[in-house]
N, C-alpha and C. Protein backbone atom coordinates (compact mmCIF):
# COMPACT_ATOMS: atom_id res chain seq x y z
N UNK A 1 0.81 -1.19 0.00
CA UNK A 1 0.00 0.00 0.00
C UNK A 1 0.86 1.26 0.00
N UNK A 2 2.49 1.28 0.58
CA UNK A 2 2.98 2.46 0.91
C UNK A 2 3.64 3.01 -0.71
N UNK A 3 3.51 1.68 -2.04
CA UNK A 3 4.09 2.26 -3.09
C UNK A 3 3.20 3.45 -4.01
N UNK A 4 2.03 3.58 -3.75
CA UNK A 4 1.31 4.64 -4.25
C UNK A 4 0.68 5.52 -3.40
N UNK A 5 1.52 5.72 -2.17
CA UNK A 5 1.14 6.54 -1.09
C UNK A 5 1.46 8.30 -2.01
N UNK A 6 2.89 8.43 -2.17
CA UNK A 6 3.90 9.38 -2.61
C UNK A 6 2.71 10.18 -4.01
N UNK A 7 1.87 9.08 -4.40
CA UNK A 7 1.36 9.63 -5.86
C UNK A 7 0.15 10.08 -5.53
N UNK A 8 -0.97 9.51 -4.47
CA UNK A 8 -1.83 9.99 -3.84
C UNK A 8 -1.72 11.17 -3.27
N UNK A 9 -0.67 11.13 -2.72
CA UNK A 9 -0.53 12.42 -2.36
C UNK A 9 -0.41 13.48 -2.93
N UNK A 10 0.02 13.35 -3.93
CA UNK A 10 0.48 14.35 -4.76
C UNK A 10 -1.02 15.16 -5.51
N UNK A 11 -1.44 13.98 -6.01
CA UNK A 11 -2.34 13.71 -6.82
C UNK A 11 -3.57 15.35 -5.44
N UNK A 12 -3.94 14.25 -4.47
CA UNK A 12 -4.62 15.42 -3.38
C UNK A 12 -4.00 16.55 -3.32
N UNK A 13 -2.89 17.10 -3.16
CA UNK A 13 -2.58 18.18 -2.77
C UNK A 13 -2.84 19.32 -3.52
N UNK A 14 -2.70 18.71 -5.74
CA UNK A 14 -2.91 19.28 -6.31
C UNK A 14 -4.76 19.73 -6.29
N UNK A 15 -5.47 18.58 -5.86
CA UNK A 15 -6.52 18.94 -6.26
C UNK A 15 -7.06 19.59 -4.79
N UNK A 16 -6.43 19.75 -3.66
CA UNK A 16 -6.75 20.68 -2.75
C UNK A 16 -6.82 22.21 -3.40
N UNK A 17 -5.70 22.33 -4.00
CA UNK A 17 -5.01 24.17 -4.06
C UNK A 17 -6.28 24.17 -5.51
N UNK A 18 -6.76 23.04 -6.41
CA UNK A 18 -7.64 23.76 -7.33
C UNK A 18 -9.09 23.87 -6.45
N UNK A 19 -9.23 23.00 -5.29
CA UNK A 19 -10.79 22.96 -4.85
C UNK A 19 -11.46 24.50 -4.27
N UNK A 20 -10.59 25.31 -5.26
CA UNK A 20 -11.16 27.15 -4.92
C UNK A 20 -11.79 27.20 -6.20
N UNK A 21 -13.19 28.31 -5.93
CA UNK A 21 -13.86 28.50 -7.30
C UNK A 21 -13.16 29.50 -8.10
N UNK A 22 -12.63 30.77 -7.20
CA UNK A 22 -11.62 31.59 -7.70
C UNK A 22 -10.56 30.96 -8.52
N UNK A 23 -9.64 30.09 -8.10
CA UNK A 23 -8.49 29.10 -8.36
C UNK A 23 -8.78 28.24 -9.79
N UNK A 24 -10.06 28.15 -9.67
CA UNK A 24 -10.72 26.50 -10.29
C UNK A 24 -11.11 27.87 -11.95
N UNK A 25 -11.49 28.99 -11.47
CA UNK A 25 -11.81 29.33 -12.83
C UNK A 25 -10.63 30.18 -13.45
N UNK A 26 -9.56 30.72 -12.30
CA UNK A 26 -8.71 31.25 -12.99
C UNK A 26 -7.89 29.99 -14.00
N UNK A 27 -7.21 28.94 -13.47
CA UNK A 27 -7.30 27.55 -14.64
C UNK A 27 -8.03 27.40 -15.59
N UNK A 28 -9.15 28.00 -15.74
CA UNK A 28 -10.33 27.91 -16.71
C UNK A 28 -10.01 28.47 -17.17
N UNK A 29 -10.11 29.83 -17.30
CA UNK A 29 -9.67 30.49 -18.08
C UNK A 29 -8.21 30.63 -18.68
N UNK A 30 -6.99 30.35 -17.94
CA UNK A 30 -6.19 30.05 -18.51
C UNK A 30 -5.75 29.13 -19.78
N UNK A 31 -7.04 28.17 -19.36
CA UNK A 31 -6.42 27.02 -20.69
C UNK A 31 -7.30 27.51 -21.40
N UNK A 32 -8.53 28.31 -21.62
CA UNK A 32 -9.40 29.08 -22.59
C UNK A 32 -8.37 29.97 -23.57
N UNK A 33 -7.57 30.98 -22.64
CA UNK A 33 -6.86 31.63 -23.18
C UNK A 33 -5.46 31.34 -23.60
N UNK A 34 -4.84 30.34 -22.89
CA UNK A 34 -3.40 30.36 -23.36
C UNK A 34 -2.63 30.82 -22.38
N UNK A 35 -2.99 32.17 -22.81
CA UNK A 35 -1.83 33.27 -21.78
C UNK A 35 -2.37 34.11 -21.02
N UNK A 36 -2.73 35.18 -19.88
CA UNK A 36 -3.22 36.19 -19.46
C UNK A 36 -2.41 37.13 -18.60
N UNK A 37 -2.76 37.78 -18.29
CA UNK A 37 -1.78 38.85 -17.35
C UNK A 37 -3.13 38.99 -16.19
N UNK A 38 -3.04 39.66 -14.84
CA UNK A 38 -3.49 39.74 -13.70
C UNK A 38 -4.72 40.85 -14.40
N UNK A 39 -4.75 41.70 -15.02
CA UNK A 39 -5.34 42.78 -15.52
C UNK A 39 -6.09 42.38 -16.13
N UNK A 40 -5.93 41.30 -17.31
CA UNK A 40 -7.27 40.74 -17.90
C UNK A 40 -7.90 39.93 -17.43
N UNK A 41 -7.07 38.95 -16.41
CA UNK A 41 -8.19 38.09 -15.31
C UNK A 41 -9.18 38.97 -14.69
N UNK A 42 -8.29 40.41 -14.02
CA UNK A 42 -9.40 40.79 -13.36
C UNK A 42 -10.51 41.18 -13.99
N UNK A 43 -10.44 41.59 -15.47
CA UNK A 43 -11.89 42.25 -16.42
C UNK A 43 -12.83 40.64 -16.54
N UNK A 44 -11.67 39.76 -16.75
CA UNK A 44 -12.91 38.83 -16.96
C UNK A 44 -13.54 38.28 -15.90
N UNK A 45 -12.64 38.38 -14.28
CA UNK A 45 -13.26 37.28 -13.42
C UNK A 45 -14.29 38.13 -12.66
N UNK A 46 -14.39 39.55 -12.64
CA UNK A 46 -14.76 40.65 -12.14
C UNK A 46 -14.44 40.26 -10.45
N UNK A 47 -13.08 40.35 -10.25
CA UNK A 47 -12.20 39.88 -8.74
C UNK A 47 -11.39 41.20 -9.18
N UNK A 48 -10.82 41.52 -7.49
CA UNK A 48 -10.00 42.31 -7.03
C UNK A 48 -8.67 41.82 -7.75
N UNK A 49 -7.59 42.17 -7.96
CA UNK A 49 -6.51 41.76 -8.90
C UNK A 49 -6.04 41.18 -7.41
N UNK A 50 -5.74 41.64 -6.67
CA UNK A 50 -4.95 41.54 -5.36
C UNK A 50 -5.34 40.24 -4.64
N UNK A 51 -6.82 40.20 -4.92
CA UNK A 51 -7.59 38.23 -4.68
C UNK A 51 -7.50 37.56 -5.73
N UNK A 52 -6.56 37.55 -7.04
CA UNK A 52 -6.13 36.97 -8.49
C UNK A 52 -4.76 37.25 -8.18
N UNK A 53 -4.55 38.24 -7.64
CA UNK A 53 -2.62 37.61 -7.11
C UNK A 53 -2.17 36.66 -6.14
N UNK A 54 -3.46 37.21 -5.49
CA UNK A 54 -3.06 35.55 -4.20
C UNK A 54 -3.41 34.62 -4.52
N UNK A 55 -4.40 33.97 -5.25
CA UNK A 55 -4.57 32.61 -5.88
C UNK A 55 -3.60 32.51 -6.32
N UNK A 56 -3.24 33.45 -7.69
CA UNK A 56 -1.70 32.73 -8.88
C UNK A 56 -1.04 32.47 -7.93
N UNK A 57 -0.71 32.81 -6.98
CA UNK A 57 0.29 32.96 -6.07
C UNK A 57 0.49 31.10 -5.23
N UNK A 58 -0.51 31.12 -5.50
CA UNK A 58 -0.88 29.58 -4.74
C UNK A 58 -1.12 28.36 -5.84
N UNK A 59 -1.59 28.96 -6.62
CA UNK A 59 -1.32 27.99 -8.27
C UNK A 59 0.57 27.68 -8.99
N UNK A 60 0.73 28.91 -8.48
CA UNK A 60 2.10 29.01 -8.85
C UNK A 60 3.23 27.90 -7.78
N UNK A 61 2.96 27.95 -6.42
CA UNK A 61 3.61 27.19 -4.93
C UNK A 61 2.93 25.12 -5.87
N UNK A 62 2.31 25.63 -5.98
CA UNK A 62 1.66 24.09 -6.52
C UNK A 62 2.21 23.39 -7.83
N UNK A 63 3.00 24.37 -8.26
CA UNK A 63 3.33 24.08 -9.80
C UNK A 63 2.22 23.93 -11.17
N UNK A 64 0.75 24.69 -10.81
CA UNK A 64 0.36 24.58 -11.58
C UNK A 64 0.27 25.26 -12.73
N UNK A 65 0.64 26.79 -12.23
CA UNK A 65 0.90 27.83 -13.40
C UNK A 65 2.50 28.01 -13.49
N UNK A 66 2.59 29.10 -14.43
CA UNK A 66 4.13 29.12 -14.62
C UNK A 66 3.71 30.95 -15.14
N UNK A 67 4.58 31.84 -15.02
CA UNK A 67 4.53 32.82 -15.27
C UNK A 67 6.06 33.22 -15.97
N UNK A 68 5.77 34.60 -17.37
CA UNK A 68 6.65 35.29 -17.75
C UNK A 68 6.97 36.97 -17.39
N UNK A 69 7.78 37.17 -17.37
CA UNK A 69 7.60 38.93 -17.30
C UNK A 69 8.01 39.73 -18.75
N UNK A 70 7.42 40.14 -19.38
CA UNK A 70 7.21 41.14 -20.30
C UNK A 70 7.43 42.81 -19.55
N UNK A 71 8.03 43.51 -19.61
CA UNK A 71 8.38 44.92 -19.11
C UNK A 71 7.80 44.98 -17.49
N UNK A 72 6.76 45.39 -17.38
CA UNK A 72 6.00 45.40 -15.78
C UNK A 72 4.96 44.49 -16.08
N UNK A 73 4.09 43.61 -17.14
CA UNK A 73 3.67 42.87 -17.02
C UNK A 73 4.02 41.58 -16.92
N UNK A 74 3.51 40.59 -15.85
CA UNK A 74 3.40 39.39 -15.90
C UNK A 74 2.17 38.46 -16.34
N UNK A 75 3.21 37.43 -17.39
CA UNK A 75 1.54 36.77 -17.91
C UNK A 75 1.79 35.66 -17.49
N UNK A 76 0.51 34.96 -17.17
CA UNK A 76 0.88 32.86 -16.76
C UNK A 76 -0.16 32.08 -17.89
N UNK A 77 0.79 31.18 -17.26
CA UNK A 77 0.05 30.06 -18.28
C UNK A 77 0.21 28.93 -17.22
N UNK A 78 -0.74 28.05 -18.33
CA UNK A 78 -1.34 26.58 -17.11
C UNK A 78 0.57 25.71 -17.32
N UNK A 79 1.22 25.24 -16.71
CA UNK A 79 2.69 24.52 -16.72
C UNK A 79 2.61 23.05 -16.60
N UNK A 80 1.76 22.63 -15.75
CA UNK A 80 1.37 21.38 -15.99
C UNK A 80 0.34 20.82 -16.33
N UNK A 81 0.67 20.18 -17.48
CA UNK A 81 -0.61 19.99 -18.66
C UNK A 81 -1.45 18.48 -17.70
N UNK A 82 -1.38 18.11 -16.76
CA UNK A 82 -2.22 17.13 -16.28
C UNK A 82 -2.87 18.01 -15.54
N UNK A 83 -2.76 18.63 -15.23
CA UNK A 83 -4.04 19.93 -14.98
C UNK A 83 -5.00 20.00 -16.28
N UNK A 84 -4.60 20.05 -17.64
CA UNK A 84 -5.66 20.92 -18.67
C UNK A 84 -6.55 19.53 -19.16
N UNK A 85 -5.89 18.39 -18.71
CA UNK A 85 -6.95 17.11 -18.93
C UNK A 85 -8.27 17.36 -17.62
N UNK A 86 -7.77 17.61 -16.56
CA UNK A 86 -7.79 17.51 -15.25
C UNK A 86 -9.32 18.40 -15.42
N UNK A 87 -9.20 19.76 -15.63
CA UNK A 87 -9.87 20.73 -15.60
C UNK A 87 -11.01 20.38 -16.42
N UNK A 88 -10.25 20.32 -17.69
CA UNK A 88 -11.34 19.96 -19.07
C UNK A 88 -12.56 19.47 -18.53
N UNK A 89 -11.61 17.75 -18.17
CA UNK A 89 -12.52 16.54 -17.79
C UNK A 89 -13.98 16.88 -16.53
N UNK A 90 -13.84 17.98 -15.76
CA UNK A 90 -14.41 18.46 -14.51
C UNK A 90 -15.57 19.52 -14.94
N UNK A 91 -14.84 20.24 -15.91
CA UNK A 91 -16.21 21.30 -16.11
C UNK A 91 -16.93 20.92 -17.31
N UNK A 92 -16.44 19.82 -17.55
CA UNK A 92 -17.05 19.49 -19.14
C UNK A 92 -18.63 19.18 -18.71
N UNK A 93 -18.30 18.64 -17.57
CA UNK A 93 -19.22 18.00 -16.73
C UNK A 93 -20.60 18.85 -16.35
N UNK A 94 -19.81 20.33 -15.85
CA UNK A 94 -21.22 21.15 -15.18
C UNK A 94 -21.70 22.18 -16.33
């Protein structure tokens, strides 16, 4: 039982940090879009940028996003693609 302990775990932890609706749609929209910066999340999620920095912020600790810097903007994208099955497979649903 202890050889797929390490993967369970993993497996939960990731889907703890997405079990936010904030979290769960900024991913949504990420794999919708590709790429975004904090500025267009906030037009689309109609959220405080500052409650879209602290999620990325926690998507990012998880390895699920990955971010670039362009001059003073930063844009992210989804980094691990067993997330964009992950997501797909979940809202395809509702």
């Amino acid at each position: 039982m202890d050889h797929g302990y390490a993967k369970y775990n993993e497996v939960a932890e990731l889907l703890k940090v997405l079990a936010h609706p904030v979290r769960l749609c900024i991913v949504s929209k990420l794999l919708e879009m590709g790429e975004s910066n904090v500025t267009s999340m906030h037009t689309c999620l109609n959220t405080p940028q500052s409650t879209i920095s602290q999620h990325l912020q926690k998507l990012r600790s998880a390895g699920i996003v990955e971010y670039r810097r362009s001059g003073l903007e930063i844009y992210y994208k989804i980094k691990n693609q067993r997330i964009t099955q992950l997501v797909s497979d979940v809202l395809q649903e509702v």
